[in-house]
N, C-alpha and C. Protein backbone atom coordinates (compact mmCIF):
# COMPACT_ATOMS: atom_id res chain seq x y z
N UNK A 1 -28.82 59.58 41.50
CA UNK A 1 -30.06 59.10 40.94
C UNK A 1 -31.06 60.25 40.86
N UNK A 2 -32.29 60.22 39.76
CA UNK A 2 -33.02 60.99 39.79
C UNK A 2 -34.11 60.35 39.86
N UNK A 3 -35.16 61.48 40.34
CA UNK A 3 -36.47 60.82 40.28
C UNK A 3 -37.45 61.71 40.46
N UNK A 4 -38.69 61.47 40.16
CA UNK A 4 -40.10 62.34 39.66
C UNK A 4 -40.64 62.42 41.24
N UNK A 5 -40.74 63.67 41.78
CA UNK A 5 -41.40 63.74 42.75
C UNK A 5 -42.32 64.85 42.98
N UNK A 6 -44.01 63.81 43.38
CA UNK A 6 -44.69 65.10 43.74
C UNK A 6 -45.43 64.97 45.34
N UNK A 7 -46.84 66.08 45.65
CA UNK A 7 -46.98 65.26 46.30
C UNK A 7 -48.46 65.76 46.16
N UNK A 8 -49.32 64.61 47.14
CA UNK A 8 -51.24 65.31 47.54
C UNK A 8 -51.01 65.77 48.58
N UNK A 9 -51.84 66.84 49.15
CA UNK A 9 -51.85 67.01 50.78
C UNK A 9 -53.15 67.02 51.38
N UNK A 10 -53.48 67.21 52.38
CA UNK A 10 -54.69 67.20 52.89
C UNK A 10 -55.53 65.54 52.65
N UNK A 11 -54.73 65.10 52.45
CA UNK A 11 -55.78 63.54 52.25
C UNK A 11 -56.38 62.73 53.12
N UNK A 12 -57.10 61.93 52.73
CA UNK A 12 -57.88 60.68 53.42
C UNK A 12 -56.98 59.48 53.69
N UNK A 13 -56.33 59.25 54.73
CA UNK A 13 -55.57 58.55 55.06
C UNK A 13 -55.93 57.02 54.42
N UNK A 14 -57.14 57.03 55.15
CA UNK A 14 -57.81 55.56 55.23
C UNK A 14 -58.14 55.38 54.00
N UNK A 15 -58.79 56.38 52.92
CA UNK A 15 -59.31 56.31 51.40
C UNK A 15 -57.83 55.66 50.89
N UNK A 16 -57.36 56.46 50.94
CA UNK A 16 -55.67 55.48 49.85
C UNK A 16 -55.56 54.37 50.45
N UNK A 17 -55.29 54.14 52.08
CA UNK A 17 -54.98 52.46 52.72
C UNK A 17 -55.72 51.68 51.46
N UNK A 18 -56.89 52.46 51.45
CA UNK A 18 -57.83 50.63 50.98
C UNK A 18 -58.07 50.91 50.00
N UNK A 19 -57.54 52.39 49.00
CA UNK A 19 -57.09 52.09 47.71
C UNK A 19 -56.14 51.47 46.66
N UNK A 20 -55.37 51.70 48.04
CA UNK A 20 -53.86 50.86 47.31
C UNK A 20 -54.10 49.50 47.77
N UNK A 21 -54.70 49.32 48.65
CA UNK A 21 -54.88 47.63 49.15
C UNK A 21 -56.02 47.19 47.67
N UNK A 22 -56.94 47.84 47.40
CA UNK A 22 -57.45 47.36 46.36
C UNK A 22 -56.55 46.85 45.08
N UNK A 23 -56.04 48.41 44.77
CA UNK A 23 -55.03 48.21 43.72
C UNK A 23 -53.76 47.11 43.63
N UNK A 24 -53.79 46.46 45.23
CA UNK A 24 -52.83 44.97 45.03
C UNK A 24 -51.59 45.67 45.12
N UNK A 25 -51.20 47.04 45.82
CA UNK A 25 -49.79 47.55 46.36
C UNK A 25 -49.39 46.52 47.31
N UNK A 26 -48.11 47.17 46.69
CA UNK A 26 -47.14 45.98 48.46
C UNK A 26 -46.82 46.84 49.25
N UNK A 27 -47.36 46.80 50.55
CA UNK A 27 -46.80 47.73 51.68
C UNK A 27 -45.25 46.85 51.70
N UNK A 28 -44.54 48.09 51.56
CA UNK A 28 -43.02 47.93 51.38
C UNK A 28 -41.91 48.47 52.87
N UNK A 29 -43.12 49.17 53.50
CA UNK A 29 -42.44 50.02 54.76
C UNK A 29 -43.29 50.47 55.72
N UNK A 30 -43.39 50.34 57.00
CA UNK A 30 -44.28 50.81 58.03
C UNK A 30 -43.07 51.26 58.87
N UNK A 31 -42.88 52.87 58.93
CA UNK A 31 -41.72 53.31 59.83
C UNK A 31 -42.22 54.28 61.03
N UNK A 32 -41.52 54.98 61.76
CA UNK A 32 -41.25 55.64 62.15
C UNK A 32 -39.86 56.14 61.95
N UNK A 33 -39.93 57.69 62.07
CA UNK A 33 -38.82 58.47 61.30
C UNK A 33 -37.98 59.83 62.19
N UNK A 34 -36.78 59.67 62.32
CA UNK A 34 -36.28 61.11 63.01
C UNK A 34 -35.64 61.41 61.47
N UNK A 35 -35.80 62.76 61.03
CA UNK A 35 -35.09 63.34 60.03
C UNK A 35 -34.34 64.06 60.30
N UNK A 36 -33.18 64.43 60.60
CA UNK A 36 -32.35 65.26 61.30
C UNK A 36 -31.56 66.25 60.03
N UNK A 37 -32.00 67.67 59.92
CA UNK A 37 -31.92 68.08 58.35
C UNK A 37 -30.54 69.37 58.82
N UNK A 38 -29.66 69.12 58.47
CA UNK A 38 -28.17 69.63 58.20
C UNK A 38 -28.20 70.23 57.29
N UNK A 39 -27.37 71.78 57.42
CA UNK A 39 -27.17 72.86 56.36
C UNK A 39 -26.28 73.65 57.25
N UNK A 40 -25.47 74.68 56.21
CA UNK A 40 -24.81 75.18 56.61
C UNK A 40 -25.50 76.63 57.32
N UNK A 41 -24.49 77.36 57.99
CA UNK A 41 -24.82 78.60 59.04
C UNK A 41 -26.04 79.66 58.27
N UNK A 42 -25.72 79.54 56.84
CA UNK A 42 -26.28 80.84 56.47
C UNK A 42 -27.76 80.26 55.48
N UNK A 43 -28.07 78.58 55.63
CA UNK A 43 -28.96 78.17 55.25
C UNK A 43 -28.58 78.03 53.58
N UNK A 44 -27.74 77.74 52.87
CA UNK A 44 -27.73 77.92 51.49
C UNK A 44 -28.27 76.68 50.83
N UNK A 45 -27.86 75.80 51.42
CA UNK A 45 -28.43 73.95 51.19
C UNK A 45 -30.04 74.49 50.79
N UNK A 46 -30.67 74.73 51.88
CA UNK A 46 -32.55 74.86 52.23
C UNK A 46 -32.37 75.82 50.90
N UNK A 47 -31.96 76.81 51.28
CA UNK A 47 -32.33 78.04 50.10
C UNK A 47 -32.64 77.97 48.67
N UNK A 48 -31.62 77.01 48.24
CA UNK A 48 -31.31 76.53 47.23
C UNK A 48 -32.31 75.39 46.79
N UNK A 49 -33.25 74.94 47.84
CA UNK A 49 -33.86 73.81 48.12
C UNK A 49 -33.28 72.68 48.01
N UNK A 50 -32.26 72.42 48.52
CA UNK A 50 -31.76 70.91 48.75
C UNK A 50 -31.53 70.81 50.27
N UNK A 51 -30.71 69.78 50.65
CA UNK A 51 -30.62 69.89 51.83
C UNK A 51 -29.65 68.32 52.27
N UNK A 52 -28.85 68.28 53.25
CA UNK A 52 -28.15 67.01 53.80
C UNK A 52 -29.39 66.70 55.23
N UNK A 53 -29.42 65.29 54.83
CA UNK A 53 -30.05 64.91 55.76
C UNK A 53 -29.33 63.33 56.75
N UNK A 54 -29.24 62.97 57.64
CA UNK A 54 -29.98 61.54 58.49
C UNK A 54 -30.99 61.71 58.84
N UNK A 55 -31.45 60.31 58.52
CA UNK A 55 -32.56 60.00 58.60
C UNK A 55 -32.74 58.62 59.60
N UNK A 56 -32.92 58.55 60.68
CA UNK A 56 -32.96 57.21 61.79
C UNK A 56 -34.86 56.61 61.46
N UNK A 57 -34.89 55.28 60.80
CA UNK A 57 -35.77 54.77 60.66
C UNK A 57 -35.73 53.32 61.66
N UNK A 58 -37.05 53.31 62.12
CA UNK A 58 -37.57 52.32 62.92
C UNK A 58 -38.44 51.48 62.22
N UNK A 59 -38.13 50.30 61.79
CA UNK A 59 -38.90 49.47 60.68
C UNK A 59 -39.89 48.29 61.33
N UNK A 60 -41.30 49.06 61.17
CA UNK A 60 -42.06 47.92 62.70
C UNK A 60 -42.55 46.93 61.42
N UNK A 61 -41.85 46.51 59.88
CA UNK A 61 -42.27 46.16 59.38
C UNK A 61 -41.40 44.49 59.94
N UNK A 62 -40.23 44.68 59.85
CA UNK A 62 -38.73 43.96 60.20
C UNK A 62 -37.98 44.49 61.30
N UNK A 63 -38.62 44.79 62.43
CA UNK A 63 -38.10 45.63 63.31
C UNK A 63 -36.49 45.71 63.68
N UNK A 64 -36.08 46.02 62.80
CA UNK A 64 -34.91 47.17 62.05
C UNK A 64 -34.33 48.31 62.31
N UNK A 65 -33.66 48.79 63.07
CA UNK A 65 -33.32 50.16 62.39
C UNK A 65 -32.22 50.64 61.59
N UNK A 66 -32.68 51.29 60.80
CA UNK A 66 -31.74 51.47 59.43
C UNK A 66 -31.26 52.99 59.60
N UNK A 67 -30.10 53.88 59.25
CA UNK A 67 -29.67 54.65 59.31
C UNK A 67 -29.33 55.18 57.86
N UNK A 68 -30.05 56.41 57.60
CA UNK A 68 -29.50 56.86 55.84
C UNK A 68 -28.84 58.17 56.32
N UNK A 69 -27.85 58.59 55.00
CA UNK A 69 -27.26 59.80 54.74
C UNK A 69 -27.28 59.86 53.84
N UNK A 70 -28.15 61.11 53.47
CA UNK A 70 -28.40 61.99 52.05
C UNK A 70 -28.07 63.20 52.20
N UNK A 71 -27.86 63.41 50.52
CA UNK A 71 -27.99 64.86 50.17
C UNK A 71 -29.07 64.73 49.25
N UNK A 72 -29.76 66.00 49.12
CA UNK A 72 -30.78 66.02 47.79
C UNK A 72 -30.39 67.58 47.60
N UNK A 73 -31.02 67.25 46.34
CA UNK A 73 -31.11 68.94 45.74
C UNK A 73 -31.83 69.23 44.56
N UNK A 74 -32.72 70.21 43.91
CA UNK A 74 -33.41 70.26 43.41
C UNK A 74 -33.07 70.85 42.37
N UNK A 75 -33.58 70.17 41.12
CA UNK A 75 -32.77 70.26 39.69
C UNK A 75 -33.74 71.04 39.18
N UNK A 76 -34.93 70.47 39.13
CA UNK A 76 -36.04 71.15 38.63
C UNK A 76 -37.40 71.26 39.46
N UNK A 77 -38.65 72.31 39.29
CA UNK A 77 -39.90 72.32 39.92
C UNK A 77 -40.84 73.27 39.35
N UNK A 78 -41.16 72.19 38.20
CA UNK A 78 -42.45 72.52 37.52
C UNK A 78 -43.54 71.48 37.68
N UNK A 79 -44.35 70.63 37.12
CA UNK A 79 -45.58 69.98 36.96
C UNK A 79 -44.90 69.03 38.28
N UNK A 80 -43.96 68.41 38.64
CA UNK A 80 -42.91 67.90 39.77
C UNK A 80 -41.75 67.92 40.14
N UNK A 81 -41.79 67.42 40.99
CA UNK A 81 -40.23 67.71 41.47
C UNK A 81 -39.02 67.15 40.93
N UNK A 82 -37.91 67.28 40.12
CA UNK A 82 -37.13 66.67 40.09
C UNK A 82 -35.51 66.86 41.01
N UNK A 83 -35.20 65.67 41.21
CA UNK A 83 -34.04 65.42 42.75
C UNK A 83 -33.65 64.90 42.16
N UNK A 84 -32.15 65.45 42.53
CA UNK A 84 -30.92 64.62 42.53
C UNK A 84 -30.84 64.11 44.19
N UNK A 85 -31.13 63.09 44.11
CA UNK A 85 -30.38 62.31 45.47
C UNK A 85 -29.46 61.01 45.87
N UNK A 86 -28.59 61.52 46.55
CA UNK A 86 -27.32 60.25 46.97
C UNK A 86 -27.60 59.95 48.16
N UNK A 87 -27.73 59.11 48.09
CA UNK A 87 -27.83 58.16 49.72
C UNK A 87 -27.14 56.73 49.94
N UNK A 88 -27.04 56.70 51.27
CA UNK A 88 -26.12 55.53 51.38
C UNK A 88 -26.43 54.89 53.18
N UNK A 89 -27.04 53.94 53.50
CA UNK A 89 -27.17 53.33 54.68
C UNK A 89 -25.46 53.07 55.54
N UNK A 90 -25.76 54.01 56.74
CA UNK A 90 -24.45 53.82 57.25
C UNK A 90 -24.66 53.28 58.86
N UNK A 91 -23.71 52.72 59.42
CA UNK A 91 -23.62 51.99 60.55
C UNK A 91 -23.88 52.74 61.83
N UNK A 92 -22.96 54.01 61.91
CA UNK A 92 -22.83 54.51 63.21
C UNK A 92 -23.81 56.08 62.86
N UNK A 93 -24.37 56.34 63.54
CA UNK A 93 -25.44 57.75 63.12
C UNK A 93 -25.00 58.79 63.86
N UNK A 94 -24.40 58.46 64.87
CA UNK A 94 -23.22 59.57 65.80
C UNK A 94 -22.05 59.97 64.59
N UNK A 95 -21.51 58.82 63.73
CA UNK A 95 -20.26 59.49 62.92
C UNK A 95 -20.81 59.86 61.75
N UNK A 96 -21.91 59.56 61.35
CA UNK A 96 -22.58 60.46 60.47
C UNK A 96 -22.87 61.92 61.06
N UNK A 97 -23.38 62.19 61.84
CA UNK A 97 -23.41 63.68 62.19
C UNK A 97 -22.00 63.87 62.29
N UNK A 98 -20.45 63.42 63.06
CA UNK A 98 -20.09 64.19 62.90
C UNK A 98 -19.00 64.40 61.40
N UNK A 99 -19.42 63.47 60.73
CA UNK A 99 -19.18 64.07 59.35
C UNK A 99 -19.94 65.24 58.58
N UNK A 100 -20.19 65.52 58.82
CA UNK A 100 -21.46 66.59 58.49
C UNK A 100 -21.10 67.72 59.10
N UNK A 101 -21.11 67.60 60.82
CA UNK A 101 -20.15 69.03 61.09
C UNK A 101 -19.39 69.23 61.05
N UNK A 102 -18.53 68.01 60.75
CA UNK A 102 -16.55 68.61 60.11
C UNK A 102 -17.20 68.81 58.68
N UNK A 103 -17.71 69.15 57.79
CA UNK A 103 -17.74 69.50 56.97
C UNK A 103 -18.58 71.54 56.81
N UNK A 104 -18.79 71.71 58.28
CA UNK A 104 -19.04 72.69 58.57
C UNK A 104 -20.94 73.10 58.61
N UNK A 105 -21.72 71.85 58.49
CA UNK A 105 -23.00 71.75 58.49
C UNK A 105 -23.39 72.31 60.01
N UNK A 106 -24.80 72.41 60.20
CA UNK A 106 -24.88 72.43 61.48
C UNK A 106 -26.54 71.86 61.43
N UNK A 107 -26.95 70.92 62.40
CA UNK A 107 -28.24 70.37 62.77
C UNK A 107 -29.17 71.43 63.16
N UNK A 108 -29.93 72.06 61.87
CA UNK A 108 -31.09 72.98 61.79
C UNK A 108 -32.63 72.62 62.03
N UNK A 109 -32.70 71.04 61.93
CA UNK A 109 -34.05 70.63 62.32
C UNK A 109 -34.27 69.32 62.52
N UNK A 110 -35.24 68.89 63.24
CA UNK A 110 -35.15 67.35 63.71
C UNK A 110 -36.57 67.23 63.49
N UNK A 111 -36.60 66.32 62.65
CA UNK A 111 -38.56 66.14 62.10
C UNK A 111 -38.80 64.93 62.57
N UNK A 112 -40.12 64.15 63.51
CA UNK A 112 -40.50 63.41 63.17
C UNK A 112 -41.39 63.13 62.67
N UNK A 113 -41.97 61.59 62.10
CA UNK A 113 -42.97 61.31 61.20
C UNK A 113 -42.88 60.12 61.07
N UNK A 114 -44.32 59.56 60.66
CA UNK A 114 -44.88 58.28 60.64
C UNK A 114 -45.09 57.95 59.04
N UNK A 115 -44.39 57.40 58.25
CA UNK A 115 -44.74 56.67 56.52
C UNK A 115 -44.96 55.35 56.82
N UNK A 116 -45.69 54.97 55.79
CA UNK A 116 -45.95 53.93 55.32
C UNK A 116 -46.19 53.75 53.91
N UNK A 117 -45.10 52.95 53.43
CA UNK A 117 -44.59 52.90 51.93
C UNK A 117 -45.08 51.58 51.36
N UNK A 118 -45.67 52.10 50.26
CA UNK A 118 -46.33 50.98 48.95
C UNK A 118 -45.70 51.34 47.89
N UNK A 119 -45.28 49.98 46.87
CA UNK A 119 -44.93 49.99 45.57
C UNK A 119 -46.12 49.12 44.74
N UNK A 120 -46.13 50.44 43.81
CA UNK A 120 -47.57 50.30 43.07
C UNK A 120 -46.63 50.16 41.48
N UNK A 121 -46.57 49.39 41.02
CA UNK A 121 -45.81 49.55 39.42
C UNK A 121 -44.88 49.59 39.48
N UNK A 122 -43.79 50.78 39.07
CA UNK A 122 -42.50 50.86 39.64
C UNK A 122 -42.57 51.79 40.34
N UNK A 123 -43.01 52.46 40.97
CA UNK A 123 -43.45 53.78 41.79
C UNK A 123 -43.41 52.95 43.08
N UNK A 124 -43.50 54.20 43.88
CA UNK A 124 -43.53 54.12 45.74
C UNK A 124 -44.77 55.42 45.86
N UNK A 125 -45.65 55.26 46.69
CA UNK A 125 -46.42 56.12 47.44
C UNK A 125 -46.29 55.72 49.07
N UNK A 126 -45.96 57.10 49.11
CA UNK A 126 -45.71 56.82 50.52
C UNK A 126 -46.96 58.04 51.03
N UNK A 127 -47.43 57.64 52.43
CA UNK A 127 -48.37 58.32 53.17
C UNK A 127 -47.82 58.72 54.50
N UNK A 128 -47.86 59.91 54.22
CA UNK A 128 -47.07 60.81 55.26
C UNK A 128 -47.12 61.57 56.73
N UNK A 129 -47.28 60.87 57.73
CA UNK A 129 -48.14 61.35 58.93
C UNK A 129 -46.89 61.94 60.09
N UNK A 130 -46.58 63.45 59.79
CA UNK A 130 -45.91 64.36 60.99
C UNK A 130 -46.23 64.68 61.91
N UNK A 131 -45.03 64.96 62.64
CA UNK A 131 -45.17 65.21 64.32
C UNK A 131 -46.14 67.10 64.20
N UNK A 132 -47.25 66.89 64.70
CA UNK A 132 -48.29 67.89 64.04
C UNK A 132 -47.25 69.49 64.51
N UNK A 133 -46.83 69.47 65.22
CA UNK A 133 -46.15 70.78 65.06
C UNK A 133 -45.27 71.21 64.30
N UNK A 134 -44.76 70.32 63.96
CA UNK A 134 -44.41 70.36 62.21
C UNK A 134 -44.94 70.63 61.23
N UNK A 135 -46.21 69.89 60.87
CA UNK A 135 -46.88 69.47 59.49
C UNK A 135 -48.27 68.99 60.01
N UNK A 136 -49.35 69.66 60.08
CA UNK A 136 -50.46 69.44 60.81
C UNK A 136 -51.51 68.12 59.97
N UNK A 137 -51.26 68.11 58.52
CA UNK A 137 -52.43 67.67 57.64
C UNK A 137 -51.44 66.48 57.08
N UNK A 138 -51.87 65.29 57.07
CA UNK A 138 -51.41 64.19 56.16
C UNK A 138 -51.30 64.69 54.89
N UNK A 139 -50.32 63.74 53.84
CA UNK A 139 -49.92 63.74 52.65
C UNK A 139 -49.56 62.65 52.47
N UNK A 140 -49.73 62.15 50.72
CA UNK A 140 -48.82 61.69 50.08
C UNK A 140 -47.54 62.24 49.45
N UNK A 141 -46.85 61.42 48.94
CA UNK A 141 -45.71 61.55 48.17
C UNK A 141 -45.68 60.27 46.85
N UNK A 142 -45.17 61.08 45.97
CA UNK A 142 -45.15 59.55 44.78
C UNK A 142 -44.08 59.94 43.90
N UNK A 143 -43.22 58.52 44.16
CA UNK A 143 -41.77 59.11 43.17
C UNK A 143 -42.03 58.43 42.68
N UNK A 144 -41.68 58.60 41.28
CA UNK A 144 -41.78 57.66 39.98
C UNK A 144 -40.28 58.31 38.88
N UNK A 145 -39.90 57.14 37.82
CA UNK A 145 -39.07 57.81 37.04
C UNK A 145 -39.45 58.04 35.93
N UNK A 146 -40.97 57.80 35.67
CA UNK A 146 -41.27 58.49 34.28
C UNK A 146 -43.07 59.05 34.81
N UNK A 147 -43.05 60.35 33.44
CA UNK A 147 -44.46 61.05 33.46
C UNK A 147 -45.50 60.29 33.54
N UNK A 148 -45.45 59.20 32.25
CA UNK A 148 -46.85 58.11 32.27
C UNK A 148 -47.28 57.77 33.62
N UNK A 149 -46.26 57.47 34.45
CA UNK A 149 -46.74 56.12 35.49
C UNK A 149 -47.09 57.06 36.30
N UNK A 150 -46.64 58.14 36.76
CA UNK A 150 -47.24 59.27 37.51
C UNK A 150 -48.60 59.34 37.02
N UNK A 151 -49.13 59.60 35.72
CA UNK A 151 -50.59 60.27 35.46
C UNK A 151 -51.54 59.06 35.38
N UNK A 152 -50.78 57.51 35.29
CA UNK A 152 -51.56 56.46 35.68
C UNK A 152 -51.74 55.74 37.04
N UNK A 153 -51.18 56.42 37.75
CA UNK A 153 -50.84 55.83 39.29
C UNK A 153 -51.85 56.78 40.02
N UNK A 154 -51.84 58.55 39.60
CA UNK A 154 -52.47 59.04 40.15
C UNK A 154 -54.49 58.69 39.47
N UNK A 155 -54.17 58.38 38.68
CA UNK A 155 -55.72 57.93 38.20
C UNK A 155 -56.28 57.07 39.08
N UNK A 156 -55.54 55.82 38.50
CA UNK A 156 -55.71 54.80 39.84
C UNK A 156 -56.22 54.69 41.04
N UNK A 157 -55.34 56.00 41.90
CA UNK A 157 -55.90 56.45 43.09
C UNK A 157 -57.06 57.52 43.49
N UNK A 158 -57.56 57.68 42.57
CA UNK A 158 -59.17 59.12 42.41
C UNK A 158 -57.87 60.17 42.41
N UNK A 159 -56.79 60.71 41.37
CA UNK A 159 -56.47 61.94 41.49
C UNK A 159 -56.18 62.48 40.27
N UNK A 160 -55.67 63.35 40.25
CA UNK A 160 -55.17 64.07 38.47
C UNK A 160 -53.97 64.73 38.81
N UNK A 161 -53.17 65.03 37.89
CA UNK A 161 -52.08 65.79 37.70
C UNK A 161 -52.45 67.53 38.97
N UNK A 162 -53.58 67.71 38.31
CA UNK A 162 -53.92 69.14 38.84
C UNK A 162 -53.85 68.86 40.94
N UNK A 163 -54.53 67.48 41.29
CA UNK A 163 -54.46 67.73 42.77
C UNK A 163 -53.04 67.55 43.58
N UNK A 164 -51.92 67.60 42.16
CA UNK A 164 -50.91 67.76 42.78
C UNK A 164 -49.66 68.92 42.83
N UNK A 165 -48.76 68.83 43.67
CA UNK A 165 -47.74 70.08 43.88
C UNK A 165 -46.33 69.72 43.58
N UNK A 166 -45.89 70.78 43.29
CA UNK A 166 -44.19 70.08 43.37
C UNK A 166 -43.88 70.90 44.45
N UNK A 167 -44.27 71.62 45.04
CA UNK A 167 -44.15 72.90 45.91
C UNK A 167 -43.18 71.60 47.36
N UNK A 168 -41.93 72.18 47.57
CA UNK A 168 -41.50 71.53 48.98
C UNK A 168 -42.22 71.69 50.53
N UNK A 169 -41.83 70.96 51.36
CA UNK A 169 -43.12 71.01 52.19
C UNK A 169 -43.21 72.33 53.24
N UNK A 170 -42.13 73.00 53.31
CA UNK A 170 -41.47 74.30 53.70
C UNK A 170 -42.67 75.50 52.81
N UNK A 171 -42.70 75.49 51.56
CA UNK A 171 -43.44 76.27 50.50
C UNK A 171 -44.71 76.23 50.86
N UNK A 172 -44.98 74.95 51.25
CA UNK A 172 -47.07 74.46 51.35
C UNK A 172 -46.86 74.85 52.81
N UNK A 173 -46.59 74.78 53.43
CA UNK A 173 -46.67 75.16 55.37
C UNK A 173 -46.65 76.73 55.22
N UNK A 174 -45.79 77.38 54.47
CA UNK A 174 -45.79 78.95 54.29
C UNK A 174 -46.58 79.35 53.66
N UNK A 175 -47.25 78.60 52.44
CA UNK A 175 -48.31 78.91 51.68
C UNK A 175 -49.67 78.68 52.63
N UNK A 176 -50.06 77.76 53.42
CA UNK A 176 -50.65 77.66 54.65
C UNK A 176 -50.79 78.55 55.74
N UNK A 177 -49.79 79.64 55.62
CA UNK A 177 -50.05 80.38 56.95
C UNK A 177 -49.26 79.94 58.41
N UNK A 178 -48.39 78.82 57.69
CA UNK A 178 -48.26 78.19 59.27
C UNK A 178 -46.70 79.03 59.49
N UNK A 179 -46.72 79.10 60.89
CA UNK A 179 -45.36 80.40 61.03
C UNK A 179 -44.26 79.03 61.79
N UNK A 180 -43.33 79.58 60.70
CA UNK A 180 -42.05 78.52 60.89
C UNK A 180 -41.11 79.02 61.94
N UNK A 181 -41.41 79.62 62.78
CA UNK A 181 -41.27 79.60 63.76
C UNK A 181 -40.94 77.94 64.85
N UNK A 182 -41.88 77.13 64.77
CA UNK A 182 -41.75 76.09 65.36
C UNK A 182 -40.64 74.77 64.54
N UNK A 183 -40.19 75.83 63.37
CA UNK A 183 -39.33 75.05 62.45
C UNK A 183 -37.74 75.29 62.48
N UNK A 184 -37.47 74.78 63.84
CA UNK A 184 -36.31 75.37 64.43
C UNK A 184 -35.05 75.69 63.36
N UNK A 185 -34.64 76.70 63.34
CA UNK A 185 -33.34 76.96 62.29
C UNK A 185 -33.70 77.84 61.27
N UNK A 186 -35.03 77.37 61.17
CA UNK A 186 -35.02 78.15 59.48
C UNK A 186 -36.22 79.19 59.35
């Protein structure tokens, strides 16, 4: 599957809550998140900007937990991001990792983070709150599969094309100054 991805950073947490609550979004997801991001020895996955991930979600919406395995990878990154991503909810998250290292991957980083996901149109905005030694400043994210709904979704919310990045979140933390150092692996 593909899909349009960009993102805001530095935002007003609370300004979007009760913009999208205005706008009549459906909170679709209130999680907590371990991202556990797999690549091989010499980093070529990241490099390349893609990457294999699990992802262990805690759903305090349906208190749930759901287990994903992805790959993504990045097709294109101009005005946004475009991803190819496969994913698939699997049972055991122990035999997901070790499918991943029989395939010769190795567990380069373990992120956590707090989303909370709204579907606004056919779009998702999700609001993005990391474990701060990670990722110090909130963000959005907004996938969409076409340009329009992007430049009307971001209206919607007080933004424009311009207050956004396709830049991955690796790019904006380095473009930040922040030393990845605390970004174990990479």
């Amino acid at each position: 599957m593909k899909e349009l991805e960009t993102r805001i950073i530095d935002i007003d947490v609370d300004f979007i809550r009760k913009r999208l609550k205005e706008l009549g979004a459906e909170k679709v997801k209130e999680e907590y998140q371990i991202n556990n991001i797999y690549d091989f020895d010499d980093n070529r996955l990241l490099t390349s900007k893609g990457y294999a991930r699990i992802r262990i979600t805690d759903n305090r919406i349906d208190n749930k937990e759901i287990v994903y395995m992805t790959t993504k990878k990045m097709l294109s990154q101009e005005t946004f991001k475009v991803m190819e991503e496969n994913e698939t909810i699997v049972e055991d998250k122990e035999a997901a990792s070790k499918i991943f290292t029989s395939l010769g991957l190795k567990l380069k980083q373990s992120i956590k983070k707090y989303r909370e996901s709204y579907k606004l149109k056919n779009s998702l905005i999700e609001i993005d709150i990391n474990d701060k030694e990670f990722c110090p400043f909130p963000y959005i994210e907004i996938e969409t599969g076409s340009e329009n709904e992007l430049e009307e979704i971001l209206s919607l919310i007080g933004y424009t094309i311009k207050d956004t990045t396709s830049k991955t979140i690796y790019e904006i933390l380095e473009e930040k100054g922040l030393k990845l150092e605390n970004r174990k692996g990479l």
